[in-house]
N, C-alpha and C. Protein backbone atom coordinates (compact mmCIF):
# COMPACT_ATOMS: atom_id res chain seq x y z
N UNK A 1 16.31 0.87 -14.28
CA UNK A 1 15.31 0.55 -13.27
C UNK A 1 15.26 -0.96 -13.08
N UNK A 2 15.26 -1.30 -11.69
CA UNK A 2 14.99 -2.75 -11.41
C UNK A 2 13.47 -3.05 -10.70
N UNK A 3 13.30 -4.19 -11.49
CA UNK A 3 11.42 -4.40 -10.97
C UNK A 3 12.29 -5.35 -9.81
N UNK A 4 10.90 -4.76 -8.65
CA UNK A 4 11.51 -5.56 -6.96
C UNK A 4 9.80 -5.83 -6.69
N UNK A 5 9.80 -6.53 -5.64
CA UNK A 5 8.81 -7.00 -5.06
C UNK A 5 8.66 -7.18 -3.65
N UNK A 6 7.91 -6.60 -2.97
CA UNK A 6 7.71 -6.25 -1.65
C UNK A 6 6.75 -6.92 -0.63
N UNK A 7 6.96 -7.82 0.20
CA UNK A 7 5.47 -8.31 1.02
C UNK A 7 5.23 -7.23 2.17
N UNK A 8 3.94 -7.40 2.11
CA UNK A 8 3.82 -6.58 3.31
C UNK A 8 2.56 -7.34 4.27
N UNK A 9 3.08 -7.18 5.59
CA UNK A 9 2.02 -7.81 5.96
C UNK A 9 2.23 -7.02 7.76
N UNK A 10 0.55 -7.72 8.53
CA UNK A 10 0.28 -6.66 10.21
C UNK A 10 -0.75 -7.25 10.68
N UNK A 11 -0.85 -7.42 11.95
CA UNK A 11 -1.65 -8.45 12.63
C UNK A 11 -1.89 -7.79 14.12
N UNK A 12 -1.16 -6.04 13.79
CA UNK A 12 -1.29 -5.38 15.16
C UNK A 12 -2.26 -4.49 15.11
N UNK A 13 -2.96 -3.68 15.73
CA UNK A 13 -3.58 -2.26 15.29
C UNK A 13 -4.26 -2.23 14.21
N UNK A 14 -4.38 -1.52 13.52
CA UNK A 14 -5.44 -0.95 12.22
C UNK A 14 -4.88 -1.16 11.10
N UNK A 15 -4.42 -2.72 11.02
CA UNK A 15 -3.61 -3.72 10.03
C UNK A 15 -3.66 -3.32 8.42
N UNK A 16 -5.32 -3.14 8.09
CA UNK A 16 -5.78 -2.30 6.78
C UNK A 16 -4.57 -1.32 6.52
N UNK A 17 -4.78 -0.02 7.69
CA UNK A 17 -4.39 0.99 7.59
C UNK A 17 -3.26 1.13 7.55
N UNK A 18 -2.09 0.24 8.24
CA UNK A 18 -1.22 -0.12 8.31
C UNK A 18 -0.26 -0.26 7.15
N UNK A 19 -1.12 -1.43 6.20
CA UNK A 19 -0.92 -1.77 4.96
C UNK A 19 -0.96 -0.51 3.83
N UNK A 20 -1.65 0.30 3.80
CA UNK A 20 -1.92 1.24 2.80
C UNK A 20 -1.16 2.72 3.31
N UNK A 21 -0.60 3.20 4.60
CA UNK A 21 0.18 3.82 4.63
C UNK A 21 1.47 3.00 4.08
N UNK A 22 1.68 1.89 4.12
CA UNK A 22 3.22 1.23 3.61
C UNK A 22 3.27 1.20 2.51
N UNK A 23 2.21 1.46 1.31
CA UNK A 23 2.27 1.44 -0.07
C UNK A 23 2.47 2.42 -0.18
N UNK A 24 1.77 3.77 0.55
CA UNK A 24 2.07 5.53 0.06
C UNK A 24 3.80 5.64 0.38
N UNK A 25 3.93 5.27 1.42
CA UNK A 25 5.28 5.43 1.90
C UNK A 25 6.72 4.66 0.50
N UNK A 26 6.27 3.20 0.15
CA UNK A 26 7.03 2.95 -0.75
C UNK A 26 6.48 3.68 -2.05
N UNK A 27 5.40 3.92 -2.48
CA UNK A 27 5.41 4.68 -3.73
C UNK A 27 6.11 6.14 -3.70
N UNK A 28 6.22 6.59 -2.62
CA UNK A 28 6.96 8.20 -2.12
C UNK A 28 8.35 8.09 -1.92
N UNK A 29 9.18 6.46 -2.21
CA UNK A 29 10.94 6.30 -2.11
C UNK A 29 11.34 7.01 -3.32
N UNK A 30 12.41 7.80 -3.15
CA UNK A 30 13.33 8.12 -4.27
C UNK A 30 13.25 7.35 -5.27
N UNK A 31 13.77 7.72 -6.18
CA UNK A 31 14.06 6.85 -7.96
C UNK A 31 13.15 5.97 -7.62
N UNK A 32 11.66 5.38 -7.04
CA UNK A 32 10.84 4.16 -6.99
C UNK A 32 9.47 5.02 -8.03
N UNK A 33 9.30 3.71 -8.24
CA UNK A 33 7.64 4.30 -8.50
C UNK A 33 7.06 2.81 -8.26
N UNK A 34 6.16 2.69 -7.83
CA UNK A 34 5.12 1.68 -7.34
C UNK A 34 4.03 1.22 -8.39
N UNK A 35 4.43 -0.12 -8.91
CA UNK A 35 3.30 0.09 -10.43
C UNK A 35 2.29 -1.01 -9.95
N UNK A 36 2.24 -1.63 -9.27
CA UNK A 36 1.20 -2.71 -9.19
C UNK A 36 0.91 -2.91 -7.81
N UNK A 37 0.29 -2.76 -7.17
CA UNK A 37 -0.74 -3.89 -5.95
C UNK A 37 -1.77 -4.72 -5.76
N UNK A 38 -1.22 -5.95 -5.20
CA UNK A 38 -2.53 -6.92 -4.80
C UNK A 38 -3.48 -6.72 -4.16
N UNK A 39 -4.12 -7.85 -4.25
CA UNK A 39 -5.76 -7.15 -3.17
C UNK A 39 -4.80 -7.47 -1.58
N UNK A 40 -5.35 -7.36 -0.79
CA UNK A 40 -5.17 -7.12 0.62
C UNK A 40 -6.00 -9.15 1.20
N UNK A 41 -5.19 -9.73 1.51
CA UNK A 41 -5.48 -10.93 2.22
C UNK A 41 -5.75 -11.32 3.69
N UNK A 42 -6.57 -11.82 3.98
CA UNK A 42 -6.73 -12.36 5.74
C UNK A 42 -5.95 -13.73 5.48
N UNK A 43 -4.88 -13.56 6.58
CA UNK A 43 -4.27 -15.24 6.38
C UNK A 43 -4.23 -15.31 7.67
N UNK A 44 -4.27 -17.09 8.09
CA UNK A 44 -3.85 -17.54 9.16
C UNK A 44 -2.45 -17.24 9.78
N UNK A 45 -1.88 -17.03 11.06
CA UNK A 45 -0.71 -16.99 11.27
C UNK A 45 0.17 -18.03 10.93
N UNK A 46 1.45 -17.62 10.67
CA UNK A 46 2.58 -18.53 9.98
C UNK A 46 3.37 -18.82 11.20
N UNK A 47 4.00 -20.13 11.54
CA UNK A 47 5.16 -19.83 12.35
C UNK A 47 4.55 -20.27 14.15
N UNK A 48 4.55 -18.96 14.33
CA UNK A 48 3.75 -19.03 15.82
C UNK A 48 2.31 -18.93 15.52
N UNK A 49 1.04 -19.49 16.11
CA UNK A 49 -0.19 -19.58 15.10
C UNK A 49 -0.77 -18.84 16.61
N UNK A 50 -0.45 -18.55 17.40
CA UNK A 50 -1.53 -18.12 18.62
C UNK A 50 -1.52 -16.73 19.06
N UNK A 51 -1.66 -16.45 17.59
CA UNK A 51 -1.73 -14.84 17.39
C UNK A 51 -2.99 -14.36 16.47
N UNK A 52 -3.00 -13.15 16.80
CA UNK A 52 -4.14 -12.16 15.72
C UNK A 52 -3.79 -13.51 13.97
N UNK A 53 -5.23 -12.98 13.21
CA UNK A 53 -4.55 -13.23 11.44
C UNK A 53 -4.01 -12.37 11.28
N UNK A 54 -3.05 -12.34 10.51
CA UNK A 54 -2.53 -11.25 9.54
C UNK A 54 -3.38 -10.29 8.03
N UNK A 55 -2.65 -9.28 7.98
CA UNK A 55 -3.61 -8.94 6.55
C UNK A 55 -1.93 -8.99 5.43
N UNK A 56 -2.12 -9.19 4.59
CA UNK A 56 -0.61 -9.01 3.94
C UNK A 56 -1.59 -8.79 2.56
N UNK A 57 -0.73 -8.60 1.63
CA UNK A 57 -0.31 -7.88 0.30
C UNK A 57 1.19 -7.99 -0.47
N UNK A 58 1.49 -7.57 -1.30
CA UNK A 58 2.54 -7.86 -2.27
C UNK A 58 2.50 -6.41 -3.15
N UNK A 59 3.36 -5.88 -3.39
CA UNK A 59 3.64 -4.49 -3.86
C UNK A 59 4.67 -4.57 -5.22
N UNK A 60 4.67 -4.31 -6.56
CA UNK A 60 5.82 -4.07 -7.04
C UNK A 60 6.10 -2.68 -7.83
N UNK A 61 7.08 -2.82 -7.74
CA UNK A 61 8.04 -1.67 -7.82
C UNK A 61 8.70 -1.18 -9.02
N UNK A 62 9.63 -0.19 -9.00
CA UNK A 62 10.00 0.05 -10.34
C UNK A 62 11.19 1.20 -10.06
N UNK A 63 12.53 0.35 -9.58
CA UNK A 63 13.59 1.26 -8.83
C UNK A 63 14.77 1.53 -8.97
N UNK A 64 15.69 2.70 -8.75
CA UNK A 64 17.15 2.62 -9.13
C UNK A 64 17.78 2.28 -7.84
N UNK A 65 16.54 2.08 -6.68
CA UNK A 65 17.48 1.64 -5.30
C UNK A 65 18.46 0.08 -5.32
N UNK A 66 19.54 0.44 -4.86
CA UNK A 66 20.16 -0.96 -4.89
C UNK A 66 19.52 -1.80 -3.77
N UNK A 67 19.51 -3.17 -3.77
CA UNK A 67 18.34 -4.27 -3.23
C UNK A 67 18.80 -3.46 -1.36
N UNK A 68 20.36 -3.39 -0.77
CA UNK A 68 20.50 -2.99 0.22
C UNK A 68 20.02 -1.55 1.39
N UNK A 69 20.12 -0.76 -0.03
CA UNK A 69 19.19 0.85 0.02
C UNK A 69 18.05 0.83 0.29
N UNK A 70 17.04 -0.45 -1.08
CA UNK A 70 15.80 -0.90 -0.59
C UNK A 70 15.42 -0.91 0.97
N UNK A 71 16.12 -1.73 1.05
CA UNK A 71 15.86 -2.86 2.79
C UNK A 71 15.76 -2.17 3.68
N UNK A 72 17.29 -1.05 4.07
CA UNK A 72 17.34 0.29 4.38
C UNK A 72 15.81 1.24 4.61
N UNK A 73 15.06 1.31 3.42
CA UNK A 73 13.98 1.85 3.48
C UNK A 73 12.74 1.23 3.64
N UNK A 74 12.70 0.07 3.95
CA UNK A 74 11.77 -0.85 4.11
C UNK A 74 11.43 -0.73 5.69
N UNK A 75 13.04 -1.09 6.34
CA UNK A 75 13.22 -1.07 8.19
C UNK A 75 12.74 0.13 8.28
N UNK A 76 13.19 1.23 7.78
CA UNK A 76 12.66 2.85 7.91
C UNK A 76 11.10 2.68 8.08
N UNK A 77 10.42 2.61 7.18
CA UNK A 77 8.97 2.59 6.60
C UNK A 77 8.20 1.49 7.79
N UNK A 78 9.11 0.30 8.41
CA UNK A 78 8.39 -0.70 9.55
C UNK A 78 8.45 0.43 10.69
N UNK A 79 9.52 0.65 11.31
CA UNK A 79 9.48 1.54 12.42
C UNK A 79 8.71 2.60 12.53
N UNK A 80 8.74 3.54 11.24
CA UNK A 80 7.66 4.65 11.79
C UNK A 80 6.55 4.30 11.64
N UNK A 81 5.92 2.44 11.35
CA UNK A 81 4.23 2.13 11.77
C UNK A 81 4.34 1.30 13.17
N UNK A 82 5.78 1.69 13.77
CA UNK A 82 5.97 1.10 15.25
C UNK A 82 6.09 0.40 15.40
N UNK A 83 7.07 -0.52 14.38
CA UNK A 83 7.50 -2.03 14.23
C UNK A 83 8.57 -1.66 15.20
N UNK A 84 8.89 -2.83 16.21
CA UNK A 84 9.73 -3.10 17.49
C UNK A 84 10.33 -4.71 17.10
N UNK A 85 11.49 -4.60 16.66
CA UNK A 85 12.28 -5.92 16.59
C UNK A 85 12.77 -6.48 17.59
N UNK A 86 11.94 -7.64 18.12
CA UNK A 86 12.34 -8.27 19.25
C UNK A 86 13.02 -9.65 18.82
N UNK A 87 13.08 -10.37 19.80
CA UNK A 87 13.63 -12.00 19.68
C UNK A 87 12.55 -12.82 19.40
N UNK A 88 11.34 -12.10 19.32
CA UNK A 88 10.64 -13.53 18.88
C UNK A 88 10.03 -13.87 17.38
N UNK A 89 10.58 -14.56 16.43
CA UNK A 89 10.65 -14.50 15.20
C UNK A 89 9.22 -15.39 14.89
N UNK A 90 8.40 -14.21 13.74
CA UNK A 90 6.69 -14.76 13.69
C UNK A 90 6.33 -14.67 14.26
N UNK A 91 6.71 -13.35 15.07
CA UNK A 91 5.34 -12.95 15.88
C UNK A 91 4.50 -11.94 15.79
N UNK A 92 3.60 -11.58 16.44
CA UNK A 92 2.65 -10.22 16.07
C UNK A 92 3.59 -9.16 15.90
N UNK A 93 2.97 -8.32 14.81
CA UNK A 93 3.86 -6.86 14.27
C UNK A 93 3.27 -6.02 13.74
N UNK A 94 3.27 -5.08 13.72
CA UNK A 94 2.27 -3.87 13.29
C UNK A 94 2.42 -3.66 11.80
N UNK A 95 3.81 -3.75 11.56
CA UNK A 95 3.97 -3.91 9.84
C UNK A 95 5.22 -4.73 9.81
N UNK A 96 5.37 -5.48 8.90
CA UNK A 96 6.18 -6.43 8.16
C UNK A 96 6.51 -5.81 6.34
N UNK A 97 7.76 -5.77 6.47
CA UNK A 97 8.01 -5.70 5.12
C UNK A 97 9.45 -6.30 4.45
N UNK A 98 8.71 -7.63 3.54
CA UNK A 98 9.75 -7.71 3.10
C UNK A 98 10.28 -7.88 1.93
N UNK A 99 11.44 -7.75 1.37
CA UNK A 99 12.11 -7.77 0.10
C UNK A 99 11.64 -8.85 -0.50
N UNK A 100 11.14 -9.53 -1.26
CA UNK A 100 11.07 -11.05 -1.96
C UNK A 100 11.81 -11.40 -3.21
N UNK A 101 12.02 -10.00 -3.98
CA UNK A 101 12.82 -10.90 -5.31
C UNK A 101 12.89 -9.30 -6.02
N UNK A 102 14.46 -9.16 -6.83
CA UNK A 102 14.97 -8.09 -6.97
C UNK A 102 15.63 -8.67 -8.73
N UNK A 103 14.60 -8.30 -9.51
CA UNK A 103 15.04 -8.95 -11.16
C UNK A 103 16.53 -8.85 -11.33
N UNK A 104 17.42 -10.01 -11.58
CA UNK A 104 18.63 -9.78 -12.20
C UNK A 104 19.56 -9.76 -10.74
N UNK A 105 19.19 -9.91 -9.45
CA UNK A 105 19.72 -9.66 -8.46
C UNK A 105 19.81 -10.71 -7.64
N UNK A 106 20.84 -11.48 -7.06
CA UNK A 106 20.91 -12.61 -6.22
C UNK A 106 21.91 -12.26 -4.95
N UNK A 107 21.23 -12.32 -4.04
CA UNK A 107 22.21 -11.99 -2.65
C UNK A 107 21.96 -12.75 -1.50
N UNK A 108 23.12 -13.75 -1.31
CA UNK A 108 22.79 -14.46 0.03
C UNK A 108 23.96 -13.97 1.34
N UNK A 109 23.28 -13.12 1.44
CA UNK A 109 23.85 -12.79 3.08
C UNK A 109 23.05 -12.62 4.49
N UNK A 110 23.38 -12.37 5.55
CA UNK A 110 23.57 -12.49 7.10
C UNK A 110 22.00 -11.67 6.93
N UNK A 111 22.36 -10.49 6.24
CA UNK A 111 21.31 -9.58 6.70
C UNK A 111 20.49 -9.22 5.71
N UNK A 112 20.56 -10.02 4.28
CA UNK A 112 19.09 -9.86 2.66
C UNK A 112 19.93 -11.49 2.19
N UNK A 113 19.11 -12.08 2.00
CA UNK A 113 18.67 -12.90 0.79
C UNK A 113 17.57 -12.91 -0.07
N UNK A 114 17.94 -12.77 -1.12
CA UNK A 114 16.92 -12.42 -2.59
C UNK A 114 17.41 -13.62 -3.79
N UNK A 115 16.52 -14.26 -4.03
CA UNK A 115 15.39 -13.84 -3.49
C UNK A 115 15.16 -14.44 -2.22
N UNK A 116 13.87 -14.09 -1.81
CA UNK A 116 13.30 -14.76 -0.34
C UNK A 116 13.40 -16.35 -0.51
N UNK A 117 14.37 -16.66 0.32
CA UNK A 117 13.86 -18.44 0.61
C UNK A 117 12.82 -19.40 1.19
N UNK A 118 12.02 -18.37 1.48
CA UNK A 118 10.78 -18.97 1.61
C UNK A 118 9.77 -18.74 0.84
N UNK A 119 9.99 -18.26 0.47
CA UNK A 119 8.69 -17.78 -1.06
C UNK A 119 7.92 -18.87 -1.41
N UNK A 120 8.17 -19.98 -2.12
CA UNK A 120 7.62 -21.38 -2.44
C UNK A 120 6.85 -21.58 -1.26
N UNK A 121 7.28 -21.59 0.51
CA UNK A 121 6.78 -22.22 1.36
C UNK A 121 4.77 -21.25 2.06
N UNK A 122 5.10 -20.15 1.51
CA UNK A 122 4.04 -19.22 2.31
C UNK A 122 2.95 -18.65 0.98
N UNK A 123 1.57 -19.27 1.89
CA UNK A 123 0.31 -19.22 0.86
C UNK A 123 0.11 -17.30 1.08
N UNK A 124 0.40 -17.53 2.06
CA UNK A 124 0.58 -15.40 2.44
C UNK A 124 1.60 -14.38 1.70
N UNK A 125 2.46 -15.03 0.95
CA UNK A 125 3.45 -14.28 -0.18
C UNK A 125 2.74 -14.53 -1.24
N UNK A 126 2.43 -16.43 -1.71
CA UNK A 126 2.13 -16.07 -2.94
C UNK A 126 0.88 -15.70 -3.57
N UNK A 127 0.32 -15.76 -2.78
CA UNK A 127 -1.36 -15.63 -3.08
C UNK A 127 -1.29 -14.12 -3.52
N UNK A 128 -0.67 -13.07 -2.99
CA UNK A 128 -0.82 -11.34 -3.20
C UNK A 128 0.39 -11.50 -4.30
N UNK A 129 1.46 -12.08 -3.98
CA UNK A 129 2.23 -11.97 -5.44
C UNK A 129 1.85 -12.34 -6.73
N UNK A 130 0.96 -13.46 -7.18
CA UNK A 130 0.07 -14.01 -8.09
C UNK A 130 -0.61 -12.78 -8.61
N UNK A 131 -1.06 -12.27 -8.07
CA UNK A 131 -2.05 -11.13 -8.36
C UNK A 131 -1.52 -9.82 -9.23
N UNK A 132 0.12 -9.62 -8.60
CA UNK A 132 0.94 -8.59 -9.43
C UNK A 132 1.95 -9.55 -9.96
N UNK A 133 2.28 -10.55 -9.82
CA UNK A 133 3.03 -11.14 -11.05
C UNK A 133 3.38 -12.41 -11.42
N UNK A 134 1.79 -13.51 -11.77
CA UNK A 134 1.48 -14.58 -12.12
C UNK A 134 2.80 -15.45 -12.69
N UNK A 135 3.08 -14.80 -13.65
CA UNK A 135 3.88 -15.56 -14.36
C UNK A 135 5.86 -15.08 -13.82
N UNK A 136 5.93 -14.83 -12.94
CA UNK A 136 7.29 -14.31 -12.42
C UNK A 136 7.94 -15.71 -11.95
N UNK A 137 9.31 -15.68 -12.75
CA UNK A 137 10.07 -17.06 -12.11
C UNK A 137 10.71 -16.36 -11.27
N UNK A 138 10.77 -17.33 -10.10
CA UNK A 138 11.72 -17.17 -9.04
C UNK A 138 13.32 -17.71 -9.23
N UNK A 139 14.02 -17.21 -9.20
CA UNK A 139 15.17 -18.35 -9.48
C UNK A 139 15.48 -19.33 -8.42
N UNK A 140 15.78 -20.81 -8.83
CA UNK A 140 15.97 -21.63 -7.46
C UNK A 140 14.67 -22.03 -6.77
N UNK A 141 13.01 -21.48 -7.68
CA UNK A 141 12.52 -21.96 -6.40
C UNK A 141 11.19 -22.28 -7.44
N UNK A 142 10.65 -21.65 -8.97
CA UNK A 142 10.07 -22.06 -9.81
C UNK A 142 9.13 -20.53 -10.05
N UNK A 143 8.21 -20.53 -10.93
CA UNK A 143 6.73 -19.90 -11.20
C UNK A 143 6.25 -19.60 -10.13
N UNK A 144 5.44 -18.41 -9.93
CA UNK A 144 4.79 -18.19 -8.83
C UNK A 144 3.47 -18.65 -8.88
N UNK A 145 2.88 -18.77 -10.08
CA UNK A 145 1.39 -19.60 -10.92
C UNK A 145 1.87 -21.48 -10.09
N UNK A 146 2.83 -21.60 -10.39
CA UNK A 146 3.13 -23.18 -10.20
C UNK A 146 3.54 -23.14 -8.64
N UNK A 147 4.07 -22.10 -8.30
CA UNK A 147 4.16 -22.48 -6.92
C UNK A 147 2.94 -22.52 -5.90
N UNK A 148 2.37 -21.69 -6.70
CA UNK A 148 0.92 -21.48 -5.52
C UNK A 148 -0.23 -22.88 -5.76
N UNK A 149 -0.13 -23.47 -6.41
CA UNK A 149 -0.79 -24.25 -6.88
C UNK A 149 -0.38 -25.27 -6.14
N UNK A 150 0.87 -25.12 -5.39
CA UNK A 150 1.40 -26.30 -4.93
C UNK A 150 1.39 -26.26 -2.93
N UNK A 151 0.52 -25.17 -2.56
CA UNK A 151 0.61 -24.86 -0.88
C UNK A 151 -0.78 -24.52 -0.57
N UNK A 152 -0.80 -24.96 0.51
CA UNK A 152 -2.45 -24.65 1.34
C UNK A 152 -2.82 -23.09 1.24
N UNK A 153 -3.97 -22.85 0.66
CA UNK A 153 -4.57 -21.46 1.19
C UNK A 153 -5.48 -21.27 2.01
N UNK A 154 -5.73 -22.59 2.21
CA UNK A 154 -7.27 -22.90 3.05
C UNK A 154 -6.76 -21.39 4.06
N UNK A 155 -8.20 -20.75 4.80
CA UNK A 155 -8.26 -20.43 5.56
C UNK A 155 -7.89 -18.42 4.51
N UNK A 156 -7.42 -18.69 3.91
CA UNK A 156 -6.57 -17.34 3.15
C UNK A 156 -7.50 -16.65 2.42
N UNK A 157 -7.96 -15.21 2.38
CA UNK A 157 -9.49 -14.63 1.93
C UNK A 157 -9.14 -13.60 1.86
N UNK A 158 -9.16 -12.81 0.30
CA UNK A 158 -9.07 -11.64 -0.12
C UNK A 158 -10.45 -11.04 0.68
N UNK A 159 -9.32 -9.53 0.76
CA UNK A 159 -10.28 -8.54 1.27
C UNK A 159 -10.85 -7.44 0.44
N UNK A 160 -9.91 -7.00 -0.21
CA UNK A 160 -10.04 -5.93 -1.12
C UNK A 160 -9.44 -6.28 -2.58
């Protein structure tokens, strides 16, 4: 089993609801079992800012999926909450899910890098990742305790 870590985040529709069908859905993947979730966050938008907030979260896992199989079931799990991949990158989405860091696993390609290269940069990853796994090194990018300590949350407010 490989421990993985999942963001999830929605700024469209019934964002809550959104979020907590995407945890039943990844706790219900083959060989997965789902051992930890964060509280549920209101963050400012990232990127493009003249949108809805987002609600995001951080999920981890406990899987024999390989990181690509994952991803596979991740795009699955966005589309049937009516995620529509357009050209405009950071923008409003009904669900967001993404891979962030896959123990023992390093992949830089076209279509997964793991871990996430932005991880260090977004108070909306680490703030829900802190919560399920404080002390988790990132490789290449540090502590998730030390990274968060080091980016704005202003504005960022647990919900649940």
């Amino acid at each position: 089993m490989m421990r993985a870590f999942v963001a999830l985040g929605s700024n469209l529709g019934d964002s809550q609801q959104h979020l907590l069908n995407a945890m039943e859905a990844l706790a219900a993947l083959p060989q997965t079992e789902l051992t930890a979730r964060s509280r549920i966050y209101r963050t400012p938008p990232w990127g493009v800012v003249n949108q809805p907030d987002f609600l995001n979260a951080v999920v981890a896992l406990e899987t024999l999926l390989e990181p690509h199989d994952l991803l596979d079931a991740l795009l699955t799990i966005e589309r049937a909450a009516g995620r529509q991949r357009n050209s405009e990158r950071w923008g409003p989405r009904t669900l967001d899910l993404d891979l962030l860091h896959v123990a023992g696993r390093t992949v830089n390609e076209a279509r997964l890098n793991l871990p996430h290269p932005h991880i260090a940069d977004r108070a909306f990853v680490l703030l829900p990742l802190h919560d399920v796994a404080p002390d988790l090194e990132i490789p290449g990018q540090g502590n998730v305790a030390d990274l968060l300590r080091a980016v704005d949350t202003q504005g960022c407010q647990p919900l649940a």
